[in-house]
C-alpha atoms as a PDB file:
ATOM      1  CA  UNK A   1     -72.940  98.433 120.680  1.00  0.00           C
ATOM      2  CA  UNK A   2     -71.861 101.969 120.422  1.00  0.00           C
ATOM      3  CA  UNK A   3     -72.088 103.910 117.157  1.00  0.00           C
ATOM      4  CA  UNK A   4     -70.918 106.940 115.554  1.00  0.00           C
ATOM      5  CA  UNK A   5     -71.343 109.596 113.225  1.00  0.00           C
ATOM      6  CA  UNK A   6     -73.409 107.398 110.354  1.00  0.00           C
ATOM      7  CA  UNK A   7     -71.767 104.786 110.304  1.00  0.00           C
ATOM      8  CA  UNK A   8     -73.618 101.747 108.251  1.00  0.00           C
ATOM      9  CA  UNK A   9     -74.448 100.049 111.697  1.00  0.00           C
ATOM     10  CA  UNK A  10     -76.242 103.315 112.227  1.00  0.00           C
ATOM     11  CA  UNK A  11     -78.426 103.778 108.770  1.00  0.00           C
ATOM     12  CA  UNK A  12     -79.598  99.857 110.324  1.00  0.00           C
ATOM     13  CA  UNK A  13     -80.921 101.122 113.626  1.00  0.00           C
ATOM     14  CA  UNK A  14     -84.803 101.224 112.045  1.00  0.00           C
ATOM     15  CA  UNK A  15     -84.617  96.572 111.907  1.00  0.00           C
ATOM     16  CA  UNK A  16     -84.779  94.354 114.869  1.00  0.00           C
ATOM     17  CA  UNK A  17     -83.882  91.179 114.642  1.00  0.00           C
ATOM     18  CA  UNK A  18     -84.766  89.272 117.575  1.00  0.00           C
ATOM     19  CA  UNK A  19     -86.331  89.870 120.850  1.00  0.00           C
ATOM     20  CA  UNK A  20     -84.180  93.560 121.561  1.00  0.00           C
ATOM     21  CA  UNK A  21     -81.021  95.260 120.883  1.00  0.00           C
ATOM     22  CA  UNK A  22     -79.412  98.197 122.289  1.00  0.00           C
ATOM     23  CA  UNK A  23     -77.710 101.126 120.489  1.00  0.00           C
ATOM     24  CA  UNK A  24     -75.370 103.578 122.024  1.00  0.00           C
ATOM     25  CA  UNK A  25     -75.341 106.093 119.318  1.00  0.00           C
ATOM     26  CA  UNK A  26     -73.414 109.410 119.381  1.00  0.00           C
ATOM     27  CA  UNK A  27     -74.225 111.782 116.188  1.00  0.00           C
ATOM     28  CA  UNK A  28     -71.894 114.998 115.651  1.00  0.00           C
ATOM     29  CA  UNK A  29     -71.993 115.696 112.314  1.00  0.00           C
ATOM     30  CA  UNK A  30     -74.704 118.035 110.722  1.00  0.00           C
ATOM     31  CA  UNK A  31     -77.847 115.748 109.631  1.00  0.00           C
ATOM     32  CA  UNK A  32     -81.382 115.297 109.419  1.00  0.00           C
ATOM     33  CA  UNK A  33     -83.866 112.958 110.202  1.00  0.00           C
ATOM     34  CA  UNK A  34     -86.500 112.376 108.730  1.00  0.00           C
ATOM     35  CA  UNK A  35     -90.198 111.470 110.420  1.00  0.00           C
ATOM     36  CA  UNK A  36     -90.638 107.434 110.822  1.00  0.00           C
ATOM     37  CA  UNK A  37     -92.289 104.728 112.636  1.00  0.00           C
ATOM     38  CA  UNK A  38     -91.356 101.178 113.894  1.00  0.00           C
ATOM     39  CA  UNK A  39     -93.796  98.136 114.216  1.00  0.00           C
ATOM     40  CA  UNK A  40     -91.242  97.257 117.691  1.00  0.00           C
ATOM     41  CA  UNK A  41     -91.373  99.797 121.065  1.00  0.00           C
ATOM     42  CA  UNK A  42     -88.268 102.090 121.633  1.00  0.00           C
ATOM     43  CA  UNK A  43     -86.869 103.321 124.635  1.00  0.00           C
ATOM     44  CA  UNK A  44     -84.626 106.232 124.245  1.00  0.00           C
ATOM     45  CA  UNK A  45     -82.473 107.680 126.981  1.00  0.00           C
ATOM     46  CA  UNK A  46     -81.141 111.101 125.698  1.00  0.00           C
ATOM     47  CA  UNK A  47     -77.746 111.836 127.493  1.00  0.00           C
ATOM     48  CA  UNK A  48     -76.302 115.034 125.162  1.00  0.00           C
ATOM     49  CA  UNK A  49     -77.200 117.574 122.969  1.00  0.00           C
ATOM     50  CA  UNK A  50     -79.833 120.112 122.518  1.00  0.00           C
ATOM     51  CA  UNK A  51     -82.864 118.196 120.991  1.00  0.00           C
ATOM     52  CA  UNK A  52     -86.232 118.851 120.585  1.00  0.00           C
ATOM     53  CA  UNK A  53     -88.114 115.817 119.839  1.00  0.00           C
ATOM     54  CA  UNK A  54     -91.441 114.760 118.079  1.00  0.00           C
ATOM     55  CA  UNK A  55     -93.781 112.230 118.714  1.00  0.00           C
ATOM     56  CA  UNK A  56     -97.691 111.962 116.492  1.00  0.00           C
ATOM     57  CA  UNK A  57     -97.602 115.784 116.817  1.00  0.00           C
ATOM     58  CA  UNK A  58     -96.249 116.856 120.401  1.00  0.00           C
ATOM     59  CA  UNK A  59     -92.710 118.017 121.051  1.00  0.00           C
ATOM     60  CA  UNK A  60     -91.035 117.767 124.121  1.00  0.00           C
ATOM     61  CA  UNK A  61     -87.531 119.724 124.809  1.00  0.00           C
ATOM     62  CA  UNK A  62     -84.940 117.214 126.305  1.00  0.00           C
ATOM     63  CA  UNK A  63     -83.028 117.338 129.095  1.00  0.00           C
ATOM     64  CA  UNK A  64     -80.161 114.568 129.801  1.00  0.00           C
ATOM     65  CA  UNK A  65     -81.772 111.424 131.671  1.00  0.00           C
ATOM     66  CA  UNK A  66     -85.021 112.195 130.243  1.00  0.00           C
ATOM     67  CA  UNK A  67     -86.741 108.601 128.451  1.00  0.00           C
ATOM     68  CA  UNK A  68     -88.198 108.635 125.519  1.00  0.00           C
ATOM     69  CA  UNK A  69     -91.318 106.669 125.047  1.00  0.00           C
ATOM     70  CA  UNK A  70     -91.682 105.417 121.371  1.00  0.00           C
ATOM     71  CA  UNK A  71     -94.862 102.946 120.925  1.00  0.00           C
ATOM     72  CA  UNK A  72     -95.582 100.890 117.951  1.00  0.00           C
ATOM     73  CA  UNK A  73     -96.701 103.087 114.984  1.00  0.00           C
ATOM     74  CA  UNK A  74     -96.059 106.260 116.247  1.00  0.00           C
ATOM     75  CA  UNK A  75     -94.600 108.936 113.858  1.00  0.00           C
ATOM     76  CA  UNK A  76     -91.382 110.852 115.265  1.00  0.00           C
ATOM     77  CA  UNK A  77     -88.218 112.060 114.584  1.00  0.00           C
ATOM     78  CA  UNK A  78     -85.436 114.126 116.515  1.00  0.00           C
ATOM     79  CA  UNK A  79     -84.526 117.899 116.287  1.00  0.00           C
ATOM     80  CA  UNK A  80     -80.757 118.703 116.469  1.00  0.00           C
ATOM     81  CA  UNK A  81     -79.223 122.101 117.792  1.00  0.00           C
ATOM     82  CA  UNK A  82     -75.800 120.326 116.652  1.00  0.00           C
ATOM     83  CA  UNK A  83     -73.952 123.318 118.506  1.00  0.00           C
ATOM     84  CA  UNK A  84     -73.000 120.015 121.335  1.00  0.00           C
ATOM     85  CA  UNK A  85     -73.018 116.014 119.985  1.00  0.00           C
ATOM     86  CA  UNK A  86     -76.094 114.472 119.973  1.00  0.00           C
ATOM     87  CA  UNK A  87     -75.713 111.094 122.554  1.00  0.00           C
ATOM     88  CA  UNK A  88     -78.557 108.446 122.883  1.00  0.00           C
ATOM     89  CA  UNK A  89     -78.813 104.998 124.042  1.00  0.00           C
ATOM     90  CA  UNK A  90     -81.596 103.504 122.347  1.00  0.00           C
ATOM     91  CA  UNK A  91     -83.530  99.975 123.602  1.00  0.00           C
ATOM     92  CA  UNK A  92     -85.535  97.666 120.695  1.00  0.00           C
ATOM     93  CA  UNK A  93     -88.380  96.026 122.183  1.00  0.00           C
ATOM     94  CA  UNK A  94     -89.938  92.941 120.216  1.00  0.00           C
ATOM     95  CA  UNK A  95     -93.984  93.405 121.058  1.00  0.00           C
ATOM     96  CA  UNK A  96     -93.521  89.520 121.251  1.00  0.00           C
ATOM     97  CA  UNK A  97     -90.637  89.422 123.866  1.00  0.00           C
ATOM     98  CA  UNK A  98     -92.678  91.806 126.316  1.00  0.00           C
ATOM     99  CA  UNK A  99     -95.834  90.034 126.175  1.00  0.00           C
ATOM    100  CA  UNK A 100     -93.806  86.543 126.344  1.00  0.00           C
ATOM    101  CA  UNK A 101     -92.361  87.614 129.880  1.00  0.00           C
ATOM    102  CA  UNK A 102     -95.140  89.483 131.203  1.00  0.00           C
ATOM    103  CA  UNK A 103     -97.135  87.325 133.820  1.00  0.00           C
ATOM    104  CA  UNK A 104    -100.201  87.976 136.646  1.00  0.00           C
ATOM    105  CA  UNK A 105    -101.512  90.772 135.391  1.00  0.00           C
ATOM    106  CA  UNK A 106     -97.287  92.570 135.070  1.00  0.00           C
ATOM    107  CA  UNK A 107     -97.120  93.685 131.726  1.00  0.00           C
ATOM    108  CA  UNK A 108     -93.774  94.783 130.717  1.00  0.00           C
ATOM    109  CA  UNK A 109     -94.936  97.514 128.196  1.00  0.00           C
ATOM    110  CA  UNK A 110     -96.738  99.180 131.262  1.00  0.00           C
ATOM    111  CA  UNK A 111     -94.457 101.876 130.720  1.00  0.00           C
ATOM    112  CA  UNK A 112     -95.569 102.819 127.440  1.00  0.00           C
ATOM    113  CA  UNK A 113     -99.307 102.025 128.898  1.00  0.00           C
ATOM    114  CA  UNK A 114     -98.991 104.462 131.264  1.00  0.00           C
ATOM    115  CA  UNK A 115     -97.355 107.364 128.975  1.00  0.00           C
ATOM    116  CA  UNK A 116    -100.609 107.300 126.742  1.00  0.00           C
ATOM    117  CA  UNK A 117    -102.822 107.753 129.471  1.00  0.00           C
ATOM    118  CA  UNK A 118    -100.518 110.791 131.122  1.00  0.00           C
ATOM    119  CA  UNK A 119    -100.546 111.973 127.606  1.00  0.00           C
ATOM    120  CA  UNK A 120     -96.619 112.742 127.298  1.00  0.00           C
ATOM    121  CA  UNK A 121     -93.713 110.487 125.669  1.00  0.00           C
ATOM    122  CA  UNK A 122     -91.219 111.779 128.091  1.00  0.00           C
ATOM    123  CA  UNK A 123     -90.207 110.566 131.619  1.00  0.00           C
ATOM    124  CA  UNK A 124     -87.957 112.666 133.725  1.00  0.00           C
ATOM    125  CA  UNK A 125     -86.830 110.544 137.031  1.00  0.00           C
ATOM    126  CA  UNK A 126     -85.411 112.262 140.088  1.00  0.00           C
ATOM    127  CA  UNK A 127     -81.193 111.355 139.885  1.00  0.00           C
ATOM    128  CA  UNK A 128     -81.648 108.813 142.428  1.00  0.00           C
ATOM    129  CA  UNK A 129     -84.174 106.444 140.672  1.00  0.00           C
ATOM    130  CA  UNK A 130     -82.740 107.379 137.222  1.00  0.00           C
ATOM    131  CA  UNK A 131     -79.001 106.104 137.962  1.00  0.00           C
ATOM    132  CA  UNK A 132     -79.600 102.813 138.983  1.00  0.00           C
ATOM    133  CA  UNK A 133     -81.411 102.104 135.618  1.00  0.00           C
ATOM    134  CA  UNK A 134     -79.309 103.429 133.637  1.00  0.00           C
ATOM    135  CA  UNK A 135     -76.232 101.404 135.188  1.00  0.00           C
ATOM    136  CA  UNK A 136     -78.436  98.436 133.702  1.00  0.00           C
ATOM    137  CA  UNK A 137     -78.930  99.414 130.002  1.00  0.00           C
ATOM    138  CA  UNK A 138     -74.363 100.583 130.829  1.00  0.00           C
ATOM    139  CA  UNK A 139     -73.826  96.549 132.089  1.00  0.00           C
ATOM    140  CA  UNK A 140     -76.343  95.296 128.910  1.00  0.00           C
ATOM    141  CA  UNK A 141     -74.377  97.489 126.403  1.00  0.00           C
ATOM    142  CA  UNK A 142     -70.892  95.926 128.234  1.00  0.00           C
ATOM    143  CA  UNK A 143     -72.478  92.244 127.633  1.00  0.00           C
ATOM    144  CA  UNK A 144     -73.580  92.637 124.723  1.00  0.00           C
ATOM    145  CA  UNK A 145     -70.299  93.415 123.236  1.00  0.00           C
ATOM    146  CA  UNK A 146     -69.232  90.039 124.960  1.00  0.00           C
ATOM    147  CA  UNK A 147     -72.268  88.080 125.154  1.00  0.00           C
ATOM    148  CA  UNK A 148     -71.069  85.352 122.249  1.00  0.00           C
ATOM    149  CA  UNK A 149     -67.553  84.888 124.563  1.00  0.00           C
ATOM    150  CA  UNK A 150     -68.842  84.934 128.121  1.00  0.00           C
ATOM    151  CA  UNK A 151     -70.830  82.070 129.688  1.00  0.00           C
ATOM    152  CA  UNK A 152     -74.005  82.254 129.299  1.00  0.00           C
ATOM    153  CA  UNK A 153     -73.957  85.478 127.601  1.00  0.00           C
ATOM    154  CA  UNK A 154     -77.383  85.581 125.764  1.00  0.00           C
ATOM    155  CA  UNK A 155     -79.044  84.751 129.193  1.00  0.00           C
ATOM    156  CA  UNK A 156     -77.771  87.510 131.109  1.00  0.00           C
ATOM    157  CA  UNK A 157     -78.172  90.321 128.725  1.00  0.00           C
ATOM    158  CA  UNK A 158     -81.641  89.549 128.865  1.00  0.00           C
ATOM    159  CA  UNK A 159     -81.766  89.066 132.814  1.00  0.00           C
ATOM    160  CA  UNK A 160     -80.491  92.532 132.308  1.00  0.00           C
ATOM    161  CA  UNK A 161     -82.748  93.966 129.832  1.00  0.00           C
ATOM    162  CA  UNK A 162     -85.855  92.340 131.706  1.00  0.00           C
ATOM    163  CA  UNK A 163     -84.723  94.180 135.251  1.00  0.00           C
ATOM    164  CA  UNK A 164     -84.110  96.786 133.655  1.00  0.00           C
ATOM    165  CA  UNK A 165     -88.236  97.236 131.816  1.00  0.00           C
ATOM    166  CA  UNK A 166     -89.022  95.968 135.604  1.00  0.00           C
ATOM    167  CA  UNK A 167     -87.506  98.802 137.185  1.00  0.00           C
ATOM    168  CA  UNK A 168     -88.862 101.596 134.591  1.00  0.00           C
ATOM    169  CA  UNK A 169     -92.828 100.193 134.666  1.00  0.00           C
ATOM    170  CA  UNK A 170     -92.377 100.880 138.635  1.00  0.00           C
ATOM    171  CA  UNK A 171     -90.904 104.119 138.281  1.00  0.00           C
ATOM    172  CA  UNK A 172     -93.249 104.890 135.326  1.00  0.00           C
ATOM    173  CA  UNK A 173     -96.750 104.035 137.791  1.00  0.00           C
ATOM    174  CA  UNK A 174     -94.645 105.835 140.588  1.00  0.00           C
ATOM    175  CA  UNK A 175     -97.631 108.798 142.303  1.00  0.00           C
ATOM    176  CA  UNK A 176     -94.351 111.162 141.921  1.00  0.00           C
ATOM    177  CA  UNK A 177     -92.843 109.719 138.088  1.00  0.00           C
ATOM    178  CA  UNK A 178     -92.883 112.812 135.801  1.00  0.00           C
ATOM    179  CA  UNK A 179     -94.307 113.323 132.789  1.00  0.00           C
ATOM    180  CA  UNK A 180     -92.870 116.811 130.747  1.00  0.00           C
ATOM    181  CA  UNK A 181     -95.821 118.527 129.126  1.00  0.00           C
ATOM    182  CA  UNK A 182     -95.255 119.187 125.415  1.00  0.00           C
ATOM    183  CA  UNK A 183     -93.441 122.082 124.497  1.00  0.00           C
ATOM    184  CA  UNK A 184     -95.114 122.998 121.532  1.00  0.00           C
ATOM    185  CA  UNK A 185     -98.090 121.170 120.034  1.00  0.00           C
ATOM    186  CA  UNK A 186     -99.934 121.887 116.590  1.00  0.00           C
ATOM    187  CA  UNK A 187    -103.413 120.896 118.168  1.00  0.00           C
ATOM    188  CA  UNK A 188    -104.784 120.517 114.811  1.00  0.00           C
ATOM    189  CA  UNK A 189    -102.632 117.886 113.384  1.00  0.00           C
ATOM    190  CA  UNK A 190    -102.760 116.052 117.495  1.00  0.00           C
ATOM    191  CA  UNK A 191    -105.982 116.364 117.069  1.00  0.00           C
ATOM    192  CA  UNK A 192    -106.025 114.556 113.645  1.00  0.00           C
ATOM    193  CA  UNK A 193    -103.938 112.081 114.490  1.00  0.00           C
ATOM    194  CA  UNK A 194    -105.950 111.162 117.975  1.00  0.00           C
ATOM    195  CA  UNK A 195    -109.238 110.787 115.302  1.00  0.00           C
ATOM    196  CA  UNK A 196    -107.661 108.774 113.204  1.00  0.00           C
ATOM    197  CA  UNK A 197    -106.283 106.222 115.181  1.00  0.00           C
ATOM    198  CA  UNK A 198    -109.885 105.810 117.139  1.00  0.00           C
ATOM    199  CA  UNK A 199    -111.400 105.795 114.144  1.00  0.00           C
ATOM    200  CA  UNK A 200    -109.015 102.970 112.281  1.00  0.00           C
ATOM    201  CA  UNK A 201    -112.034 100.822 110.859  1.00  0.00           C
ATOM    202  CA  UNK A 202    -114.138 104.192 109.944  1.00  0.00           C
ATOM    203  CA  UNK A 203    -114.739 106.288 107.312  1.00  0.00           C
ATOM    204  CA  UNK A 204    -111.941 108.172 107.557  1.00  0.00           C
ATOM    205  CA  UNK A 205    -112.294 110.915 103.807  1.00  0.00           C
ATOM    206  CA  UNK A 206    -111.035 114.242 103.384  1.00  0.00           C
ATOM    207  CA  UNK A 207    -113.918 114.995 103.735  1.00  0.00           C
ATOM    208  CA  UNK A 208    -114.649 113.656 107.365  1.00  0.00           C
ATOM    209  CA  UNK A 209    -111.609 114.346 108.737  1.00  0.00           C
ATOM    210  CA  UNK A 210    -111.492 118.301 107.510  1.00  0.00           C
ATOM    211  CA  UNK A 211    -115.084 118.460 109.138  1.00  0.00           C
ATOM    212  CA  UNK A 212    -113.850 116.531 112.086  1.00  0.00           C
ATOM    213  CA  UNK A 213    -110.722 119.458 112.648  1.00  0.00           C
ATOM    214  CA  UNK A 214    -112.995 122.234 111.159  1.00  0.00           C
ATOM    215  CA  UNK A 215    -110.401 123.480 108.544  1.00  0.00           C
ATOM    216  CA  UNK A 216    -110.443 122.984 104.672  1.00  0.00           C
ATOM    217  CA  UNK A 217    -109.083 120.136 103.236  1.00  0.00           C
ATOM    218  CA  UNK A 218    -106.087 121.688 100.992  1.00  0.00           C
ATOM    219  CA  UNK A 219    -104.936 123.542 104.359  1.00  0.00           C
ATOM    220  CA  UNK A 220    -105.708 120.093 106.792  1.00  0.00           C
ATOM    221  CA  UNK A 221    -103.703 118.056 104.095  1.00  0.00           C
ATOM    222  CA  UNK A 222    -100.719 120.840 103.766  1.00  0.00           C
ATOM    223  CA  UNK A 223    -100.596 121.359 107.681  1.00  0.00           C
ATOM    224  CA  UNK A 224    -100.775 117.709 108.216  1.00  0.00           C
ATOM    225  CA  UNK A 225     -97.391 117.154 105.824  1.00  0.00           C
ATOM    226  CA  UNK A 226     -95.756 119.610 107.119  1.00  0.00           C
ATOM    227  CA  UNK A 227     -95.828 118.419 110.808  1.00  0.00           C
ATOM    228  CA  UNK A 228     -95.151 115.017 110.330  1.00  0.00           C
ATOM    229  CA  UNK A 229     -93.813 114.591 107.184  1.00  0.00           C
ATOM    230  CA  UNK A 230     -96.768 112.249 105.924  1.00  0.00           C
ATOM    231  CA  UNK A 231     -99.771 112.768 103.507  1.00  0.00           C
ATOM    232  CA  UNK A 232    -102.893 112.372 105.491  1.00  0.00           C
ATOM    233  CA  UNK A 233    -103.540 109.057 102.674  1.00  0.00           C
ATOM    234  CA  UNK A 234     -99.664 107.644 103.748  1.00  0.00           C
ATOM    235  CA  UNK A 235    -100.280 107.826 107.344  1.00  0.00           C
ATOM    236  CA  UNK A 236    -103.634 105.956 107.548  1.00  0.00           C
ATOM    237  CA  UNK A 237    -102.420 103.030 105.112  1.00  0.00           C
ATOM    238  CA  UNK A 238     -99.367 102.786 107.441  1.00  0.00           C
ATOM    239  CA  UNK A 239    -101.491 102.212 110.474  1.00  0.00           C
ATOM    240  CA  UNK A 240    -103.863 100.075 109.298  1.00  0.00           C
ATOM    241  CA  UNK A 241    -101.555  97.791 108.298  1.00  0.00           C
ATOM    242  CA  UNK A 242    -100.358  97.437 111.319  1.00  0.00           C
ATOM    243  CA  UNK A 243    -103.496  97.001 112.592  1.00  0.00           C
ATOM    244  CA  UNK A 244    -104.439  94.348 110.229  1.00  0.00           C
ATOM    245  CA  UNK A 245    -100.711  92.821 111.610  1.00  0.00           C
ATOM    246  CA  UNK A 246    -102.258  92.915 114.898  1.00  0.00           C
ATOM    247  CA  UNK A 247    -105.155  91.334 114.296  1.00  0.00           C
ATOM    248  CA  UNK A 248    -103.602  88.153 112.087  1.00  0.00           C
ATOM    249  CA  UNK A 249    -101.116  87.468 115.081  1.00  0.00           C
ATOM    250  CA  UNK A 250    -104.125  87.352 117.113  1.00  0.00           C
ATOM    251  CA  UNK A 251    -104.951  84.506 115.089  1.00  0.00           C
ATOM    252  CA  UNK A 252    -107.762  86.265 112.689  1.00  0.00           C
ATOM    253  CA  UNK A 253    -108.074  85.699 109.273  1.00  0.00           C
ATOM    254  CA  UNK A 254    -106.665  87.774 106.135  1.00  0.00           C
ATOM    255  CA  UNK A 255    -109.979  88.622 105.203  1.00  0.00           C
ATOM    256  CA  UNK A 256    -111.168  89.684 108.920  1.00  0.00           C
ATOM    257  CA  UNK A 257    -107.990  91.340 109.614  1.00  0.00           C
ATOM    258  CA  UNK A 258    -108.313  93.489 106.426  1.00  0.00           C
ATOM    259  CA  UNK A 259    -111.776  94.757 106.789  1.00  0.00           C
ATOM    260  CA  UNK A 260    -111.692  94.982 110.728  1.00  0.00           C
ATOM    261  CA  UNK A 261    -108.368  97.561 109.666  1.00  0.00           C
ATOM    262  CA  UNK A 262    -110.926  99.466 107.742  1.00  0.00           C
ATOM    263  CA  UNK A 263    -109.262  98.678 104.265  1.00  0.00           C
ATOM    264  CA  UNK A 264    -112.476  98.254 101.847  1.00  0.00           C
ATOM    265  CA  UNK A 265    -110.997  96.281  99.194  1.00  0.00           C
ATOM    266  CA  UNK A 266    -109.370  93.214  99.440  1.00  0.00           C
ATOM    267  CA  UNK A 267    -107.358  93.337  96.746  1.00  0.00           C
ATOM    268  CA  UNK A 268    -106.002  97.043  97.796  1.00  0.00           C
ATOM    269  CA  UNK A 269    -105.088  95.381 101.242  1.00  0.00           C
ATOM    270  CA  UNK A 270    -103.144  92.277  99.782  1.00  0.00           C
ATOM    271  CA  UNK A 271    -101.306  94.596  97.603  1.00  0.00           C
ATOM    272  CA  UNK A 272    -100.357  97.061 100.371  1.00  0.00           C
ATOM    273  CA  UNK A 273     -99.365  94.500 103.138  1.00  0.00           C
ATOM    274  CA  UNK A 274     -97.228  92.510 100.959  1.00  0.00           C
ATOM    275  CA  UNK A 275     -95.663  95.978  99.302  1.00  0.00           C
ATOM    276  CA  UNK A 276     -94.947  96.472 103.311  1.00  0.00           C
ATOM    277  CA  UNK A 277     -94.536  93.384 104.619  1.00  0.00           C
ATOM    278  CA  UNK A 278     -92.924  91.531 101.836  1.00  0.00           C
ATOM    279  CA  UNK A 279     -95.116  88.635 102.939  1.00  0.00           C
ATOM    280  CA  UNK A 280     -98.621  88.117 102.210  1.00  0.00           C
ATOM    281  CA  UNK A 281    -101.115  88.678 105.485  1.00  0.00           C
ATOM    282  CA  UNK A 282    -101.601  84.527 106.276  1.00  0.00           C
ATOM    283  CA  UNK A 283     -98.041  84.154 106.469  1.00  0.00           C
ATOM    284  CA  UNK A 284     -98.098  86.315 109.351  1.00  0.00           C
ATOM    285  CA  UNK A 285    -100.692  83.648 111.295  1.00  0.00           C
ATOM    286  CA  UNK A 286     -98.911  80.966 110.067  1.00  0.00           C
ATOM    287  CA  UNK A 287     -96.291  82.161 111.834  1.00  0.00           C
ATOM    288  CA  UNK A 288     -98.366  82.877 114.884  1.00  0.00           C
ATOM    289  CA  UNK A 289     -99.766  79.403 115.360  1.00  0.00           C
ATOM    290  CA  UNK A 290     -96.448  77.677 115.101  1.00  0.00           C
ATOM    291  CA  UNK A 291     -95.502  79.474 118.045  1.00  0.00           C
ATOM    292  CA  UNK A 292     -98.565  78.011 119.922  1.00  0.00           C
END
């Protein structure tokens, strides 16, 4: 699917329906975007413009061929010098679809696996391993388009998409795959942001977390805002809930899932998930089981 300049295909980019989808999206009209999250993995391969993009805090300047690592959860949003179009083709990734196909110890979010642990969001691959992969996500876009016409359509774009995550977890564990350092990074609010989500269940108060980063509260909570576009109260909710989503497709209960999220009211969780969610929590393991 390619899209262009806003169109309404484009403002629907944030919902996946199904296992993945891929977007070929080329902006060149002046706009901004605002700082989001998914509860699905992106892949992003930037292929024009000047961009500088954030991810929970650290910015990385792109470079075309350079893939974006977007997990579950985390906060970003793009930067546009719109001097040049900005060009993208972006991969959906169901959390369900990866761990469906993954087998023997292979786990097909490896990529994203391995990005936290080189602390960067951004692979750059030498021209050689890059072009073969991206001829992949070029032949899914292609079948995609087609994929209701041709035989066996639906099969082969996702023979395509799975070679394709195959082929980028290898490069990704690769001795000589590159990760770009951050260009700039607020080390306060990445700082934050790392104590907060290993501290999910905790006590997580103004008050902790401005002794925890060693700056007043009113200048934590206007810092934090300003970098990522969420109160420090906004951006805990949001990732405890999908924590507590974690937990009930694991198969634990509402109640477990709430307080193992670090909510401390019931009532204050029920309300929030199924403001979020427009479900209510043991819907979610309902679901769950009937896959079983």
């Amino acid at each position: 699917m390619y899209i262009s300049d806003g169109s309404p295909a484009t403002q629907k980019q944030g919902y996946l329906e199904g296992d993945f989808r891929l977007f070929h999206i080329k902006d060149k009209l002046q706009r901004t975007y605002d700082f989001h999250y998914h509860d699905f993995l992106k892949i992003l391969v930037h292929l024009e413009g000047n961009v500088t993009y954030t991810i929970e805090g650290r910015s990385y300047s792109l470079c075309p061929g350079d893939i974006v690592l977007v997990d579950r959860g985390q906060i970003h949003r793009p930067q546009v010098d719109f001097t040049s179009p900005y060009e993208r083709l972006v991969l959906y990734l169901s959390p369900d679809f990866l761990e469906r196909y993954g087998e023997n110890g292979s786990s097909l979010d490896s990529c994203f696996s391995t990005a936290a642990y080189r602390h960067s969001n951004v692979l750059r691959l030498k021209e050689d391993t890059r072009r073969p992969m991206l001829s992949l996500l070029r032949r899914l876009e292609r079948a995609q388009n087609w994929q209701e016409e041709e035989f066996a359509g639906p099969l082969y774009c996702r023979l395509l998409c799975l070679e394709f995550l195959v082929e980028l977890g290898r490069a990704s564990m690769d001795a000589n795959a590159q990760y770009i350092p951050t260009g700039t990074l607020n080390y306060h609010v990445s700082g934050l942001i790392s104590y907060i989500n290993e501290h999910l269940s905790g006590d997580l108060s103004i008050r902790t977390l401005s002794d925890s980063c060693c700056l007043s509260p009113y200048h934590m909570m206007r810092m934090f805002k300003e970098e990522t576009g969420y109160t420090i109260g906004n951006y805990i909710t949001e990732k405890r809930l999908l924590r507590a989503r974690d937990l009930l497709a694991q198969g634990k209960s509402a109640t477990e899932s709430c307080f193992s999220s670090g909510f401390q009211n019931y009532s204050t969780f029920l309300r929030a998930y199924k403001q979020h969610y427009k479900e209510l929590p043991k819907r979610s393991v309902r679901l769950k089981n009937s896959k079983n």
